[in-house]
C-alpha atoms as a PDB file:
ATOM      1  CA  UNK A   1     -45.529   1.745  23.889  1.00  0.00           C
ATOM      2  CA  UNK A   2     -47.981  -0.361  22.767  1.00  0.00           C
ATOM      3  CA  UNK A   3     -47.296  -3.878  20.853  1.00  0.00           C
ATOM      4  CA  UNK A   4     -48.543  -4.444  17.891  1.00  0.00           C
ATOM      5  CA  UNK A   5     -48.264  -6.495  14.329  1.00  0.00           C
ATOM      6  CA  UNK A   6     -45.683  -4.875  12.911  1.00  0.00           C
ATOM      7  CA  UNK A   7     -43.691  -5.020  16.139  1.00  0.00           C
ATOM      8  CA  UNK A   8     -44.527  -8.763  15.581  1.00  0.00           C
ATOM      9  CA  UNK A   9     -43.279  -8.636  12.045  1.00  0.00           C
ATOM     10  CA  UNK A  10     -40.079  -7.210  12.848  1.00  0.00           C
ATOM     11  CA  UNK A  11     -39.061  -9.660  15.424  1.00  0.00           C
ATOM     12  CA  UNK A  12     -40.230 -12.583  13.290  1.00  0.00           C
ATOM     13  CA  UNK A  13     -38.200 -11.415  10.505  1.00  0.00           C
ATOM     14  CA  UNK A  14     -35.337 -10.951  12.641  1.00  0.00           C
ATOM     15  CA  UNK A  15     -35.345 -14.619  13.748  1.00  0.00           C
ATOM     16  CA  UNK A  16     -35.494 -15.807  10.652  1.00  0.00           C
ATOM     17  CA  UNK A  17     -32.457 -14.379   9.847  1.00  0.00           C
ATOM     18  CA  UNK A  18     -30.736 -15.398  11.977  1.00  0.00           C
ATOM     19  CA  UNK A  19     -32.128 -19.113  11.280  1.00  0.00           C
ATOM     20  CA  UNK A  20     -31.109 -18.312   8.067  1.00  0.00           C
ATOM     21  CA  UNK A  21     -27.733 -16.857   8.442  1.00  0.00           C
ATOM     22  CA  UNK A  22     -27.370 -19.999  11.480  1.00  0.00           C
ATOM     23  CA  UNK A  23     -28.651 -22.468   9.249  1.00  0.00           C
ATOM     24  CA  UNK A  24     -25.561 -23.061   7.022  1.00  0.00           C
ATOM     25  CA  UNK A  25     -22.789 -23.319   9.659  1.00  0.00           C
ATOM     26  CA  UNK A  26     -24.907 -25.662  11.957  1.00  0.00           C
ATOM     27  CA  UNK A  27     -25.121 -27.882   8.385  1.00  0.00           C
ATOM     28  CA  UNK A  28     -21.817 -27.792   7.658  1.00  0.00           C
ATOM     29  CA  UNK A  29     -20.397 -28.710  11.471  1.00  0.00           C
ATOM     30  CA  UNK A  30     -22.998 -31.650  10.630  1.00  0.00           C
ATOM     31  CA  UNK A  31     -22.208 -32.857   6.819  1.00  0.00           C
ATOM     32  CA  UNK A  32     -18.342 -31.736   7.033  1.00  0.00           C
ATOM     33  CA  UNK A  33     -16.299 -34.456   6.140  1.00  0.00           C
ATOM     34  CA  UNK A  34     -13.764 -35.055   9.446  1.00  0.00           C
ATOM     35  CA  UNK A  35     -10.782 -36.185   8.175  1.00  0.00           C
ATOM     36  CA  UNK A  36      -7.658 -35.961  10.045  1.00  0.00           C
ATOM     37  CA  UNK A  37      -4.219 -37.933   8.531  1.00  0.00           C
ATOM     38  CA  UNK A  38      -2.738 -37.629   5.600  1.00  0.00           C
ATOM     39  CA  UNK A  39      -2.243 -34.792   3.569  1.00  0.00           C
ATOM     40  CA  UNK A  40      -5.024 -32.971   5.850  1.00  0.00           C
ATOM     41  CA  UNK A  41      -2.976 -30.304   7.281  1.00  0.00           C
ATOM     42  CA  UNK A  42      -0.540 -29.648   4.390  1.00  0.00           C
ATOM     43  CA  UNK A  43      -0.869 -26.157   2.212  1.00  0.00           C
ATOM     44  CA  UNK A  44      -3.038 -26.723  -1.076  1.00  0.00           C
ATOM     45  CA  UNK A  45      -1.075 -25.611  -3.898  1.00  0.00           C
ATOM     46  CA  UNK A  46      -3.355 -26.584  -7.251  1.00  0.00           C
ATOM     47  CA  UNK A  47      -3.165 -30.160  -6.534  1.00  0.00           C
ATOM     48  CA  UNK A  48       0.571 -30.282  -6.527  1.00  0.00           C
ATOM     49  CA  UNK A  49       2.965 -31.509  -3.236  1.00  0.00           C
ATOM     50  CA  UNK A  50       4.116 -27.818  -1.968  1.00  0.00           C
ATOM     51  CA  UNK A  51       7.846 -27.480  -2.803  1.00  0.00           C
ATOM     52  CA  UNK A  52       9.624 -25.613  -0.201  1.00  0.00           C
ATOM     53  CA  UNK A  53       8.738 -24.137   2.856  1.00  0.00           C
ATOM     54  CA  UNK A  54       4.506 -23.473   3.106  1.00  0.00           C
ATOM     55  CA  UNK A  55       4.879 -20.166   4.691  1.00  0.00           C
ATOM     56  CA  UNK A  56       7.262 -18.251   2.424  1.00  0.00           C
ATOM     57  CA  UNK A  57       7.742 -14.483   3.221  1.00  0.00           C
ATOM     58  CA  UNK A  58       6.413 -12.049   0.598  1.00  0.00           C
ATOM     59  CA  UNK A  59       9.222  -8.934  -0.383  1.00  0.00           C
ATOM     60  CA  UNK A  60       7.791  -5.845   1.431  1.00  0.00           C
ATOM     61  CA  UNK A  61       7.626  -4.228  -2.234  1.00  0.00           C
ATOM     62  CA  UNK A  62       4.749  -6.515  -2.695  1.00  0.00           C
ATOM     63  CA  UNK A  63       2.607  -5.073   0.030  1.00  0.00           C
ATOM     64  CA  UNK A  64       3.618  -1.735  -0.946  1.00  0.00           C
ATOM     65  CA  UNK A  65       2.240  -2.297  -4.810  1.00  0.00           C
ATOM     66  CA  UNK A  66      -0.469  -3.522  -3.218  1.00  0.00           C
ATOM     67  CA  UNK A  67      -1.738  -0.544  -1.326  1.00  0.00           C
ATOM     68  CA  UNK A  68      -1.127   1.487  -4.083  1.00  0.00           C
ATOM     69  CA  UNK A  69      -3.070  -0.441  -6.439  1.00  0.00           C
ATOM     70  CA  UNK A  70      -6.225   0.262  -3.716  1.00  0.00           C
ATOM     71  CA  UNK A  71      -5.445   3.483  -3.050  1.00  0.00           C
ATOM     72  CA  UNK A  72      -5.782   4.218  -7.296  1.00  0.00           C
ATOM     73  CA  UNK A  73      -8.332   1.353  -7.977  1.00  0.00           C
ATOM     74  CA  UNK A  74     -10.364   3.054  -5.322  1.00  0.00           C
ATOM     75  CA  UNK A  75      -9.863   6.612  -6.676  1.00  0.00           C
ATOM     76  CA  UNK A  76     -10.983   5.173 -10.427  1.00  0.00           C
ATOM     77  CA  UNK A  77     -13.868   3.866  -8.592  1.00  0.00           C
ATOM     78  CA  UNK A  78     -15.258   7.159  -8.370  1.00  0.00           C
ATOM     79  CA  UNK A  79     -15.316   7.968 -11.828  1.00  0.00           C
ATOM     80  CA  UNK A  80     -18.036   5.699 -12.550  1.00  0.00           C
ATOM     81  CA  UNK A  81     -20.800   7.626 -10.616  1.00  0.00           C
ATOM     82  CA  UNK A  82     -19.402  11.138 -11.724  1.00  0.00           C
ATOM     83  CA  UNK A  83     -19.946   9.529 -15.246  1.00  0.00           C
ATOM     84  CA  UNK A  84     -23.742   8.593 -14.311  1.00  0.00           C
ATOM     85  CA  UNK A  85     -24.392  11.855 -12.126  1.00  0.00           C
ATOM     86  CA  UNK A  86     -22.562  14.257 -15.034  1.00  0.00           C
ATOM     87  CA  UNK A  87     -24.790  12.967 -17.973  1.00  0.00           C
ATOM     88  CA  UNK A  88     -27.551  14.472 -16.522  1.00  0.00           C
ATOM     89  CA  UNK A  89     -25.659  18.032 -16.033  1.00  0.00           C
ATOM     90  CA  UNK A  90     -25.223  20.659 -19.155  1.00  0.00           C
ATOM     91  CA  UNK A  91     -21.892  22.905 -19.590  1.00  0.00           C
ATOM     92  CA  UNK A  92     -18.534  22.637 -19.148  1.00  0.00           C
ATOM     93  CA  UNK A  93     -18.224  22.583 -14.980  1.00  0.00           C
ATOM     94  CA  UNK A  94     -18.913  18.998 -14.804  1.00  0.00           C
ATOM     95  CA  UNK A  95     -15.748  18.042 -17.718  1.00  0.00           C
ATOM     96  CA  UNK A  96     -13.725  20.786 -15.426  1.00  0.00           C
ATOM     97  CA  UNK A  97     -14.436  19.101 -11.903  1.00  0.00           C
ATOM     98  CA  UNK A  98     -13.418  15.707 -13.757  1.00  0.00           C
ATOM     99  CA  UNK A  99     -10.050  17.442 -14.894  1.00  0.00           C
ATOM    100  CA  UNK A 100      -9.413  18.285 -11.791  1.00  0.00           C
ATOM    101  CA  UNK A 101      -9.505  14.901 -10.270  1.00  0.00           C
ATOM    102  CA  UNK A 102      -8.270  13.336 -12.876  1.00  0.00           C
ATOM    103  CA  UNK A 103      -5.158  15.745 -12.928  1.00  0.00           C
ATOM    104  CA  UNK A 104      -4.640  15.221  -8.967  1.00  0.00           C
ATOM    105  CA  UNK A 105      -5.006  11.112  -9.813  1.00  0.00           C
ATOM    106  CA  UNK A 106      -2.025  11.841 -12.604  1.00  0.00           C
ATOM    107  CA  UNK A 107      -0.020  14.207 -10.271  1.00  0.00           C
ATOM    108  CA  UNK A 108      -0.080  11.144  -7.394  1.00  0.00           C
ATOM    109  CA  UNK A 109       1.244   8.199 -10.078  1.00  0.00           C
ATOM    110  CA  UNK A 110       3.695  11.414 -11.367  1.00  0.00           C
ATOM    111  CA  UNK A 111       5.435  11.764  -7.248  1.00  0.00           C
ATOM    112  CA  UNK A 112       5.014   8.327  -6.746  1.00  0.00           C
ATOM    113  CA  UNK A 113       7.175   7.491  -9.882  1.00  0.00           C
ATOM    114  CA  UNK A 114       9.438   9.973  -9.012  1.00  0.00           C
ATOM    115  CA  UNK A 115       9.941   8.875  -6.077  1.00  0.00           C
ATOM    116  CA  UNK A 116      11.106   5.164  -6.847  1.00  0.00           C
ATOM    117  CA  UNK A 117       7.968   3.665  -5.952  1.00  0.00           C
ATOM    118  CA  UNK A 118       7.523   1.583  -9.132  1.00  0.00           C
ATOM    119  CA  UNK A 119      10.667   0.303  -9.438  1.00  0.00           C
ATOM    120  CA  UNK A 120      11.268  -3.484  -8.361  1.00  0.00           C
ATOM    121  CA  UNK A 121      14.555  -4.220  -6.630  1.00  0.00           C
ATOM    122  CA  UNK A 122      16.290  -6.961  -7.499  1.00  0.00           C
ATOM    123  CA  UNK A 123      16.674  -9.233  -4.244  1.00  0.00           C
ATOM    124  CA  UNK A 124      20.514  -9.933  -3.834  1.00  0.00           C
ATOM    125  CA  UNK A 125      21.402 -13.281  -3.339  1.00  0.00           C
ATOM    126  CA  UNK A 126      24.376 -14.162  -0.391  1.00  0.00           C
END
């Protein structure tokens, strides 16, 4: 193999990124401010003293509405580039592939539904 500029190019490019990726940690270890009393290590709540304790346990139901909201905000995500691919296409197939996946979306937040899944419980209090 035989060296030559653009083998050159690439490795110069590659150390400058990672100069440039380096760069702002190695600044901020330098500039940081280093305080250490005080309110330092205590949870930042919008400027306000925290009130209780900082490391409060989330209800499992939040985690749960949490996945689901990824698992349908990432299914809506893909209606955007069957809108910009479709435009192009002529007859019905396209609005027929799109009622397809849009009825599978809808039969999902249907089982999902009737399965409880939406439904907060009320935490009971001992």
């Amino acid at each position: 193999m035989i060296f030559n500029s653009l083998h050159m190019a690439i490795i110069v490019f590659l150390v400058a990124a990672a100069i440039f990726a380096a760069s702002p940690l190695v600044i901020a270890l330098l500039i940081a401010p280093r305080a250490r009393g005080g309110d330092y290590k205590m949870p930042y709540e919008c400027g306000v003293k925290p009130y209780g304790p900082a490391w409060d346990h989330f209800a499992f139901n939040y985690h749960i509405y949490a996945l689901i909201f990824i698992a349908f905000d990432v299914d809506i995500l893909y209606l955007y580039p069957v809108g910009v691919s479709y435009r192009s296409m002529a007859g019905w197939l396209p609005l027929a592939e799109l009622t397809f996946f849009l009825f599978f979306v809808l039969l999902a937040i249907v089982y999902f539904k009737a399965k409880g899944v939406f439904t907060w419980p009320r935490r009971i209090q001992s």
